[in-house]
C-alpha atoms as a PDB file:
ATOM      1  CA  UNK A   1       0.000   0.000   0.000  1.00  0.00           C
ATOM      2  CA  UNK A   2       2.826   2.660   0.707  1.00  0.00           C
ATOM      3  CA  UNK A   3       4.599   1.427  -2.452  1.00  0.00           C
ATOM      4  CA  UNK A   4       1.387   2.604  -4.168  1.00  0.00           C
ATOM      5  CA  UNK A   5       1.209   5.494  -2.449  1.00  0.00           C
ATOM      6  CA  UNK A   6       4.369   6.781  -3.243  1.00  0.00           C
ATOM      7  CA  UNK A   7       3.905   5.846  -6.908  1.00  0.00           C
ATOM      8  CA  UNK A   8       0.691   7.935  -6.924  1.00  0.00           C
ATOM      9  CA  UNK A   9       2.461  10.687  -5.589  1.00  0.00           C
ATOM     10  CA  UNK A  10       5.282  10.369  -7.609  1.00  0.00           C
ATOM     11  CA  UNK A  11       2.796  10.537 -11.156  1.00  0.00           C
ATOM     12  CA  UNK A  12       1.362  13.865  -9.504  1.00  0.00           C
ATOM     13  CA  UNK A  13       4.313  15.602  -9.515  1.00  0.00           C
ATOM     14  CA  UNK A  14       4.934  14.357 -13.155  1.00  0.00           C
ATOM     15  CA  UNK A  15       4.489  17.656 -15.797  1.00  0.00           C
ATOM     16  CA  UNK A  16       2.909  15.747 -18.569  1.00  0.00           C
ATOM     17  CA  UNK A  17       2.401  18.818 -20.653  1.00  0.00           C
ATOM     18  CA  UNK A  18       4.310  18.410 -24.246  1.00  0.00           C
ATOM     19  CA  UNK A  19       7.496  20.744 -24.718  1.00  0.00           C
ATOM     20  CA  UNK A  20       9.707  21.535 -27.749  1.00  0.00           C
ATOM     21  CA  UNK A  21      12.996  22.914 -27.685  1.00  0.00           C
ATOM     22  CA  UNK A  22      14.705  23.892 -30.438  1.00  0.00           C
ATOM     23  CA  UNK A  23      17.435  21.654 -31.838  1.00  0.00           C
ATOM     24  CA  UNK A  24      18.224  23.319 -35.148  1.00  0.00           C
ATOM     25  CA  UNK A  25      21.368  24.022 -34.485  1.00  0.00           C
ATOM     26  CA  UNK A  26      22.797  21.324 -33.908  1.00  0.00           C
ATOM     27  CA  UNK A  27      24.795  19.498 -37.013  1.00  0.00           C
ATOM     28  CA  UNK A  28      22.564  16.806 -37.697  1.00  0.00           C
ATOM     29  CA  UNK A  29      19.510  19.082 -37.639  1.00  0.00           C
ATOM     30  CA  UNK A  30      20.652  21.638 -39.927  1.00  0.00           C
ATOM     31  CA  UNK A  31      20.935  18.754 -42.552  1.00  0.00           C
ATOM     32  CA  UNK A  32      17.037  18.630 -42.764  1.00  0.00           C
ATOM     33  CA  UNK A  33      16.350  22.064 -42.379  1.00  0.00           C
ATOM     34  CA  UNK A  34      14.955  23.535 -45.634  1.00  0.00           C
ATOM     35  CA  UNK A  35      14.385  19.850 -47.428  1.00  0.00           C
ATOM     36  CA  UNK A  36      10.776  19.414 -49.453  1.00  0.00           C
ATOM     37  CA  UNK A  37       9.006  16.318 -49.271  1.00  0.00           C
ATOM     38  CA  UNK A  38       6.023  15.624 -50.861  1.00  0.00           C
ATOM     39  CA  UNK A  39       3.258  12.960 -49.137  1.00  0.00           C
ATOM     40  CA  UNK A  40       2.330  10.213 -51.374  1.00  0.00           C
ATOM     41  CA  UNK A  41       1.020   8.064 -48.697  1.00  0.00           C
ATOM     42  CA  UNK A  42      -1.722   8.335 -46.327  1.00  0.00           C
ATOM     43  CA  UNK A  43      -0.924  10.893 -43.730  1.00  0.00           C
ATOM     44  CA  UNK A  44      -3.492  11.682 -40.850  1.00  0.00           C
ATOM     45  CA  UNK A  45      -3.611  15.694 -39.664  1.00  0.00           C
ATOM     46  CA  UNK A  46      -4.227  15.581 -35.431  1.00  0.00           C
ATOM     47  CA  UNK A  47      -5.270  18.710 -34.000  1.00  0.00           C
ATOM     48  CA  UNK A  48      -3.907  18.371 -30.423  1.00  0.00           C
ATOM     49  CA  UNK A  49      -5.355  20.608 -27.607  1.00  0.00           C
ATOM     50  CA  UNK A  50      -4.722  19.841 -23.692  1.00  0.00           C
ATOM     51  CA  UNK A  51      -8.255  19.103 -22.862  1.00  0.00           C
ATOM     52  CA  UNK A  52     -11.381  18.674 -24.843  1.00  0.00           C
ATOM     53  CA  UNK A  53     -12.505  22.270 -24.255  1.00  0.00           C
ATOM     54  CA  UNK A  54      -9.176  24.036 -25.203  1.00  0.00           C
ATOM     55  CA  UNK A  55      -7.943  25.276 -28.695  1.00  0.00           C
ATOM     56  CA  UNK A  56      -5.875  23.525 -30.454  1.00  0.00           C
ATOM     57  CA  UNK A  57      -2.446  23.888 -30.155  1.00  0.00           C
ATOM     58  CA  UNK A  58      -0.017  21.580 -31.930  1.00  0.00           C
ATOM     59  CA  UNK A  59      -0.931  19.910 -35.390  1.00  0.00           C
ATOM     60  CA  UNK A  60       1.067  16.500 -35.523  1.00  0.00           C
ATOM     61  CA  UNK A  61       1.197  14.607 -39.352  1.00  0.00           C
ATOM     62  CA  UNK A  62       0.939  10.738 -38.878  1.00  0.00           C
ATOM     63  CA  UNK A  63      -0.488   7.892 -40.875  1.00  0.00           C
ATOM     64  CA  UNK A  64      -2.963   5.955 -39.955  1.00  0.00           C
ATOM     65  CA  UNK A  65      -4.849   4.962 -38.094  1.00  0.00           C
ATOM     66  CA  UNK A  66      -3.270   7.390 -35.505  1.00  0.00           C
ATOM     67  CA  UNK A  67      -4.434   8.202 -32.125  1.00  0.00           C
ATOM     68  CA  UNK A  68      -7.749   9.160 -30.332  1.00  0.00           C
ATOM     69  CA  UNK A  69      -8.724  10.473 -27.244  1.00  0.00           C
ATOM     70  CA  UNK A  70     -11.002  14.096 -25.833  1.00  0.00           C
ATOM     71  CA  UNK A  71      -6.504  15.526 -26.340  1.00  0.00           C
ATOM     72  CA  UNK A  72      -7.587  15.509 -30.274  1.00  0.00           C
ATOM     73  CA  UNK A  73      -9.525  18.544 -31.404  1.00  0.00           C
ATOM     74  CA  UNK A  74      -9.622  17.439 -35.035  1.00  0.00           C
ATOM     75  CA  UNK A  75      -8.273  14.623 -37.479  1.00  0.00           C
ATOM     76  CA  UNK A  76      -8.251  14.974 -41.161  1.00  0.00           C
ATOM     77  CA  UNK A  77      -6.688  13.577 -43.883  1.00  0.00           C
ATOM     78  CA  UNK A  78      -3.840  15.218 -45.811  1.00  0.00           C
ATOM     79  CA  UNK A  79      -3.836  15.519 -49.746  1.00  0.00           C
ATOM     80  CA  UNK A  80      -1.749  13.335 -51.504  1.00  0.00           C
ATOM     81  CA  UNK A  81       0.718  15.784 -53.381  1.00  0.00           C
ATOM     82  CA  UNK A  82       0.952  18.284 -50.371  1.00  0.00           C
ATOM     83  CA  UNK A  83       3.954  19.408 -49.623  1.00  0.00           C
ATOM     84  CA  UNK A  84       5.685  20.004 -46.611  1.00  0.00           C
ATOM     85  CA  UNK A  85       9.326  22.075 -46.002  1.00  0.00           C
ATOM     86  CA  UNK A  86      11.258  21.424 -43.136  1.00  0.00           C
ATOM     87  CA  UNK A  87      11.349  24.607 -40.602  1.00  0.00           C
ATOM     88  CA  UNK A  88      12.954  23.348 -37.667  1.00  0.00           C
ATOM     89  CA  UNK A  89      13.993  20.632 -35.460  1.00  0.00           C
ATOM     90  CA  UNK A  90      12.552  20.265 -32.031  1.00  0.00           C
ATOM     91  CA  UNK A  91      13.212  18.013 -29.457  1.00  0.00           C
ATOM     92  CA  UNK A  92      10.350  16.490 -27.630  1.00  0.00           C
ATOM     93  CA  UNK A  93       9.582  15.284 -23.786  1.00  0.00           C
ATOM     94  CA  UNK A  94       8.006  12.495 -25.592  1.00  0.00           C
ATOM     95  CA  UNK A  95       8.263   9.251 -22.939  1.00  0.00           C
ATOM     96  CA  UNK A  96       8.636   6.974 -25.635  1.00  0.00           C
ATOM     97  CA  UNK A  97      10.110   6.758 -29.118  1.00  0.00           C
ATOM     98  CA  UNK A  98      12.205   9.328 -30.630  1.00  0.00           C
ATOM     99  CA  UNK A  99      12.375  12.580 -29.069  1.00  0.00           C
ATOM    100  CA  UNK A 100      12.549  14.448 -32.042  1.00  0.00           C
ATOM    101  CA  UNK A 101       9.903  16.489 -34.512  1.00  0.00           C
ATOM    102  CA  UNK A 102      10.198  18.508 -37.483  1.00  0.00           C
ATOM    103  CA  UNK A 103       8.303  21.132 -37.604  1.00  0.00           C
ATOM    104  CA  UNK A 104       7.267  22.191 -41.031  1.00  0.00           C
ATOM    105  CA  UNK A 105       5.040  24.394 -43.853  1.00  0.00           C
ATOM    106  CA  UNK A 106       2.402  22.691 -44.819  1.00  0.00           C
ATOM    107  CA  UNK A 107       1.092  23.505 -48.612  1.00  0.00           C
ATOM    108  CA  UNK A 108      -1.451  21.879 -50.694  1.00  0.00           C
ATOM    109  CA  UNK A 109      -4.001  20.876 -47.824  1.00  0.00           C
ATOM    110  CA  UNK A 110      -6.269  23.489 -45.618  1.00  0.00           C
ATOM    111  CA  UNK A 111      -6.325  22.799 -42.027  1.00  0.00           C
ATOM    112  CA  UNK A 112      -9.174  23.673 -39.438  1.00  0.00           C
ATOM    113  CA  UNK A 113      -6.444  25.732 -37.462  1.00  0.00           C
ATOM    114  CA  UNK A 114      -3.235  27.822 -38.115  1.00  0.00           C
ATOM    115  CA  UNK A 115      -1.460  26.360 -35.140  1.00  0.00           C
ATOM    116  CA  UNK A 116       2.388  24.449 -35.450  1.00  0.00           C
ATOM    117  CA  UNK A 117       2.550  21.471 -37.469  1.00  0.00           C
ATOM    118  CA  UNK A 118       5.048  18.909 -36.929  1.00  0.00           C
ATOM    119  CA  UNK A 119       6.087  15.691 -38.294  1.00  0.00           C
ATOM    120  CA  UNK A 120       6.704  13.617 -35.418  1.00  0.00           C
ATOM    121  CA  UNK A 121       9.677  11.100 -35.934  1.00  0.00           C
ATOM    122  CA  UNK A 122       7.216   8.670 -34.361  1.00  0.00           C
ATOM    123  CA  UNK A 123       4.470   6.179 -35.374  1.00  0.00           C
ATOM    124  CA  UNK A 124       6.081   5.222 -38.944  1.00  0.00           C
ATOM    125  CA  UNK A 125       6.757   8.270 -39.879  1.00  0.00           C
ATOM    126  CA  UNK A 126      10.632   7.843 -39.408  1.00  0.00           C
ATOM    127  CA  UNK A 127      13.165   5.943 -40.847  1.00  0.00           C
ATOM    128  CA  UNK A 128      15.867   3.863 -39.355  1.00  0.00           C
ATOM    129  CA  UNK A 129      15.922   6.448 -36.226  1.00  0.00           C
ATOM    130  CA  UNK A 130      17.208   8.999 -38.317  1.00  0.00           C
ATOM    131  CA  UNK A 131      15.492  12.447 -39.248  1.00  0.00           C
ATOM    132  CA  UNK A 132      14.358  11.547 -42.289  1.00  0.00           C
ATOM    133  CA  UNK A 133      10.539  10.263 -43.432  1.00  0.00           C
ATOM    134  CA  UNK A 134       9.696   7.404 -44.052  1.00  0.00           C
ATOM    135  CA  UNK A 135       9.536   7.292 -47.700  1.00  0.00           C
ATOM    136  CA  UNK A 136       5.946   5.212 -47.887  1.00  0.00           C
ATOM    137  CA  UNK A 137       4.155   8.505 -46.925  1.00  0.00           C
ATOM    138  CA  UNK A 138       7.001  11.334 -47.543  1.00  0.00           C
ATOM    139  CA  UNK A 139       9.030  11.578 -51.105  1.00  0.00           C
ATOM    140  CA  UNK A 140      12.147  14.206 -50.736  1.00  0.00           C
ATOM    141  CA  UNK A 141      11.928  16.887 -53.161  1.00  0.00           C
ATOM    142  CA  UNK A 142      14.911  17.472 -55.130  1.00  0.00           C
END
């Protein structure tokens, strides 16, 4: 019982509120910084919000089938032949996976909000733990 206590306490003083710090500068960042891919999969638009009565805040590109829950405002398909330019590299408090997301311009597709978008390096959008798409859903523009 104390053990679970102490574990209970121990969550409640856990911030589980995302953050993103900017990694651009460092060398294998500035690599991707300015590359063009185009999607020619199926990539998945989630409007994330901290509860289900905030705004949205963060717009995360993923294929499917994605993720659910009232911490989704919105979730809408992409247009094949969108493209998307690499802005910046952030690093995430993510728990699992890789910490990293690129955030990017998104062009071809209209979006219910004009918050961030990112391309998390997460949920088969990466490749071999690099910074680079996976190229099912994401063809690099020469």
């Amino acid at each position: 019982m104390i053990k679970l206590i102490l574990v209970a306490m121990l969550l409640a003083g856990c911030d589980t509120r995302a953050r993103y710090e900017d990694a651009s500068a460092e060398t294998r960042s500035m690599e991707v910084i300015g590359v063009r891919y185009e999607v020619v999969g199926p990539v998945q638009a989630h409007g994330f919000r901290q509860h289900s009565q905030a705004a949205v805040e963060r717009v995360l590109l993923m294929p499917p089938p994605g993720v659910e829950g009232p911490e989704i405002g919105f979730r809408v398909p992409v247009r094949q032949g969108s493209t998307v330019t690499v802005r910046k590299v952030v690093r995430t408090n993510r728990w699992i996976g890789n910490k990293m997301d690129l955030e990017v311009n998104l062009e071809g597709t209209t979006l219910p909000v004009t918050a961030p978008v990112s391309i998390g390096l997460i949920r088969g959008n990466e490749r071999d733990g690099s910074l680079q798409r996976n190229p099912s859903f994401y063809r690099r523009l020469p």
